[in-house]
Protein backbone atom coordinates (compact mmCIF):
# COMPACT_ATOMS: atom_id res chain seq x y z
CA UNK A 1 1.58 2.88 22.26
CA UNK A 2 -0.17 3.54 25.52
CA UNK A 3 1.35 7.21 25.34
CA UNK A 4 -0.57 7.20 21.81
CA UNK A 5 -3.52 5.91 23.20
CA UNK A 6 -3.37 8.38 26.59
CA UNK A 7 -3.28 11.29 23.90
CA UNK A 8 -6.21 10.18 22.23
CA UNK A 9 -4.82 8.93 19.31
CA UNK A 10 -6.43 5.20 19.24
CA UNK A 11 -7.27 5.40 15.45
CA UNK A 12 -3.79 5.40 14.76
CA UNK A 13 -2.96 2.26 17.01
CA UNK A 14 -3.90 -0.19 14.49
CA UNK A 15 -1.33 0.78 12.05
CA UNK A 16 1.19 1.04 14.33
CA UNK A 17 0.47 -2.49 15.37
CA UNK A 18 0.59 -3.41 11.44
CA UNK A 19 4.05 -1.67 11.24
CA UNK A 20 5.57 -3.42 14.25
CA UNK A 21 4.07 -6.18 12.85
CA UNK A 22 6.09 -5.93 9.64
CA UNK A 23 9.15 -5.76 11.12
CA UNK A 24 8.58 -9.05 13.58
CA UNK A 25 7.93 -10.98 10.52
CA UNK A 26 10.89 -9.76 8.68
CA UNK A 27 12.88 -10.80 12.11
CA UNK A 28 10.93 -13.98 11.66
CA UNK A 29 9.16 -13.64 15.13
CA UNK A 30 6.15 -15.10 13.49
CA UNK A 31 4.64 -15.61 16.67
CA UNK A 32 5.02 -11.99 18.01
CA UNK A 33 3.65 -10.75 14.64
CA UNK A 34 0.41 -12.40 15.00
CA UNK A 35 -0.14 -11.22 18.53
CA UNK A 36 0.58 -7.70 16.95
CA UNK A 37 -1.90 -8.25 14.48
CA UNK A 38 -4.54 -9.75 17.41
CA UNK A 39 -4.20 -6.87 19.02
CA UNK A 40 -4.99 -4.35 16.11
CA UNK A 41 -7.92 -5.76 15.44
CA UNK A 42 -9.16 -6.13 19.32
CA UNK A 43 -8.55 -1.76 18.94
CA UNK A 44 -10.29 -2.22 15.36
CA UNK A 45 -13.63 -3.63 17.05
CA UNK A 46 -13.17 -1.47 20.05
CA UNK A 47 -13.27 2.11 17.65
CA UNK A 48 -14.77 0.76 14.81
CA UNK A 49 -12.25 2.35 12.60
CA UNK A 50 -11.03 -0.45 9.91
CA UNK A 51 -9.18 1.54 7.64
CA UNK A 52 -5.79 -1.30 7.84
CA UNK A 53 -8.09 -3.91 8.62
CA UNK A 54 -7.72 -5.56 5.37
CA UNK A 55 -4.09 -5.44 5.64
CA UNK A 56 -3.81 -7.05 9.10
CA UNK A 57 -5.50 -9.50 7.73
CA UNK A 58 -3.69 -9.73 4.82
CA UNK A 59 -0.51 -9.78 6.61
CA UNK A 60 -1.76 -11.89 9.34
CA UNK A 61 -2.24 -14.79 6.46
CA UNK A 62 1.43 -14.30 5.01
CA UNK A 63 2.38 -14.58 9.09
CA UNK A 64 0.27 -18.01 9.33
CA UNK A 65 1.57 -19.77 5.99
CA UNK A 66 4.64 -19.25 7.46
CA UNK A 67 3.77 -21.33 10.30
CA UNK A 68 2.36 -23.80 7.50
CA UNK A 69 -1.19 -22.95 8.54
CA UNK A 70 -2.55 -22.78 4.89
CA UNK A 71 -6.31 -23.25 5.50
CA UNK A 72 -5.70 -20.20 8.17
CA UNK A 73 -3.53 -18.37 5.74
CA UNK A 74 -6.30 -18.48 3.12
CA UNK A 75 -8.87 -17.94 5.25
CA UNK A 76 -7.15 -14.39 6.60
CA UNK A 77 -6.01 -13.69 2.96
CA UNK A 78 -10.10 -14.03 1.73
CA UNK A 79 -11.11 -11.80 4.69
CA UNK A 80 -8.65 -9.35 3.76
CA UNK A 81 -9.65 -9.91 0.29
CA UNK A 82 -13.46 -9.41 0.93
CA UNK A 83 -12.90 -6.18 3.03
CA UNK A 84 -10.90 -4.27 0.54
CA UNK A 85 -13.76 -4.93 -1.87
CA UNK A 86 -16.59 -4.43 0.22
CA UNK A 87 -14.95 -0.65 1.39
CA UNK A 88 -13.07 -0.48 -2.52
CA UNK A 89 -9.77 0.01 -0.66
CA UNK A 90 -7.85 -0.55 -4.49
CA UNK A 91 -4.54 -0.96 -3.35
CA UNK A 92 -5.11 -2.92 -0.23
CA UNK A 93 -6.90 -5.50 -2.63
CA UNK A 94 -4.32 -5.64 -4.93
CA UNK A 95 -1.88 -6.76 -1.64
CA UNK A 96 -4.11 -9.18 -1.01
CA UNK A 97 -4.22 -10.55 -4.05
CA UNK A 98 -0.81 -10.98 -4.06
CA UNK A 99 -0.35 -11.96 -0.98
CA UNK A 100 -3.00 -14.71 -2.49
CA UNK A 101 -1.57 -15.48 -5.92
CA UNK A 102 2.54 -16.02 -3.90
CA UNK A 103 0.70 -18.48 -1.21
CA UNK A 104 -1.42 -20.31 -4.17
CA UNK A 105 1.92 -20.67 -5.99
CA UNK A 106 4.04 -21.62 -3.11
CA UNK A 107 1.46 -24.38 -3.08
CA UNK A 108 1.23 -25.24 -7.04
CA UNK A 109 -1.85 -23.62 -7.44
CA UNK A 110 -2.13 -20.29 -8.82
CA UNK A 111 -4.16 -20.90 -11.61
CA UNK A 112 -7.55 -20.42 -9.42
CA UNK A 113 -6.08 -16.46 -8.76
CA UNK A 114 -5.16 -15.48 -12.49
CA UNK A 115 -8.11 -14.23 -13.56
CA UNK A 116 -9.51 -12.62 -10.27
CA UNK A 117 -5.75 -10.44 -10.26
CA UNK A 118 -5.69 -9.96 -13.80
CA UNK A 119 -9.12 -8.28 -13.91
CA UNK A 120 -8.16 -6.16 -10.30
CA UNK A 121 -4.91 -4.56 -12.21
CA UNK A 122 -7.23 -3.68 -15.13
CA UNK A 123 -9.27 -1.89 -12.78
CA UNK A 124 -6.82 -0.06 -10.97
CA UNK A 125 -4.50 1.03 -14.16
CA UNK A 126 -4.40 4.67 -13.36
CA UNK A 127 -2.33 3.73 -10.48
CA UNK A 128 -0.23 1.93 -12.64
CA UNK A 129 3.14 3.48 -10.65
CA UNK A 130 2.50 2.45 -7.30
CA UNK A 131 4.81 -0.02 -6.02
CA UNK A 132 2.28 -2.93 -5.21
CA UNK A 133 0.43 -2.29 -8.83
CA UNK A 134 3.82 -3.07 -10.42
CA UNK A 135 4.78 -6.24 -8.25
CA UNK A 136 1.26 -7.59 -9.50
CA UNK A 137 2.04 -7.09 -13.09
CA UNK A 138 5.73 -8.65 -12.84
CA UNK A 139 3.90 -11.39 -10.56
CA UNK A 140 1.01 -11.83 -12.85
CA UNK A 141 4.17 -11.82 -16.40
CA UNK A 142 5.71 -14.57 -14.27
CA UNK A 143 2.92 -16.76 -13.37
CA UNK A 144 2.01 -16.79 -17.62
CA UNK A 145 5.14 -17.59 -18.88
């Protein structure tokens, strides 16, 4: 990354941070993947450049419900949640929201998220093929049945 950053290329750092991110949580290096994620958003407030914002937050929740830090995991799951509106980043909301409606399920709530992801896939039907649109929907089928 610092080869990255010597070249000028510090806008890109973030997501490069959210993709080794990614793969330390699928190694389950929970830890590691939150320090990732800390330091994305330390180069997010240094460039002011938030494009993945929402998603390190997003994915920084998923990382701290792991950890069984729900109250954080909700709290980083709303953020990401509130960006993605606020900058109408569709698809990023739409992760969030799932991200959201899993972690209110694994926790035998899910009926407070329904609506609120209902109503987003409405909204974002002309992007009906993209991967996260259609893991809402089969969420969103299995949650009503």
């Amino acid at each position: 990354l610092n080869g990255w950053r010597m070249m000028g290329a510090e806008m890109a750092i973030p997501w490069m941070y959210l993709r080794i991110a990614e793969i330390y949580l699928l190694e389950d290096k929970v830890e590691r993947c939150i320090e990732a994620l800390n330091e994305a958003l330390i180069v997010i407030v240094n460039t002011k450049e938030g494009l993945y914002e929402a998603d390190i937050h997003r994915l920084k929740g998923v990382a701290m419900s792991r950890l069984g830090s729900h109250p954080g995991a909700f709290k980083e799951i709303n953020r990401a949640i509130s960006l993605a509106s606020k900058r109408k980043q569709l698809l990023w909301l739409i992760r969030a929201l799932n991200s959201h409606v899993e972690l209110s399920y694994e926790l035998k709530n899910e009926q407070r998220m329904l609506t609120t992801l209902e109503e987003t896939i409405n909204k974002i039907e002309h992007k009906k093929d993209q991967v996260d649109i259609l893991k809402a929907k089969e969420l969103l089928s299995s949650l009503k049945s």
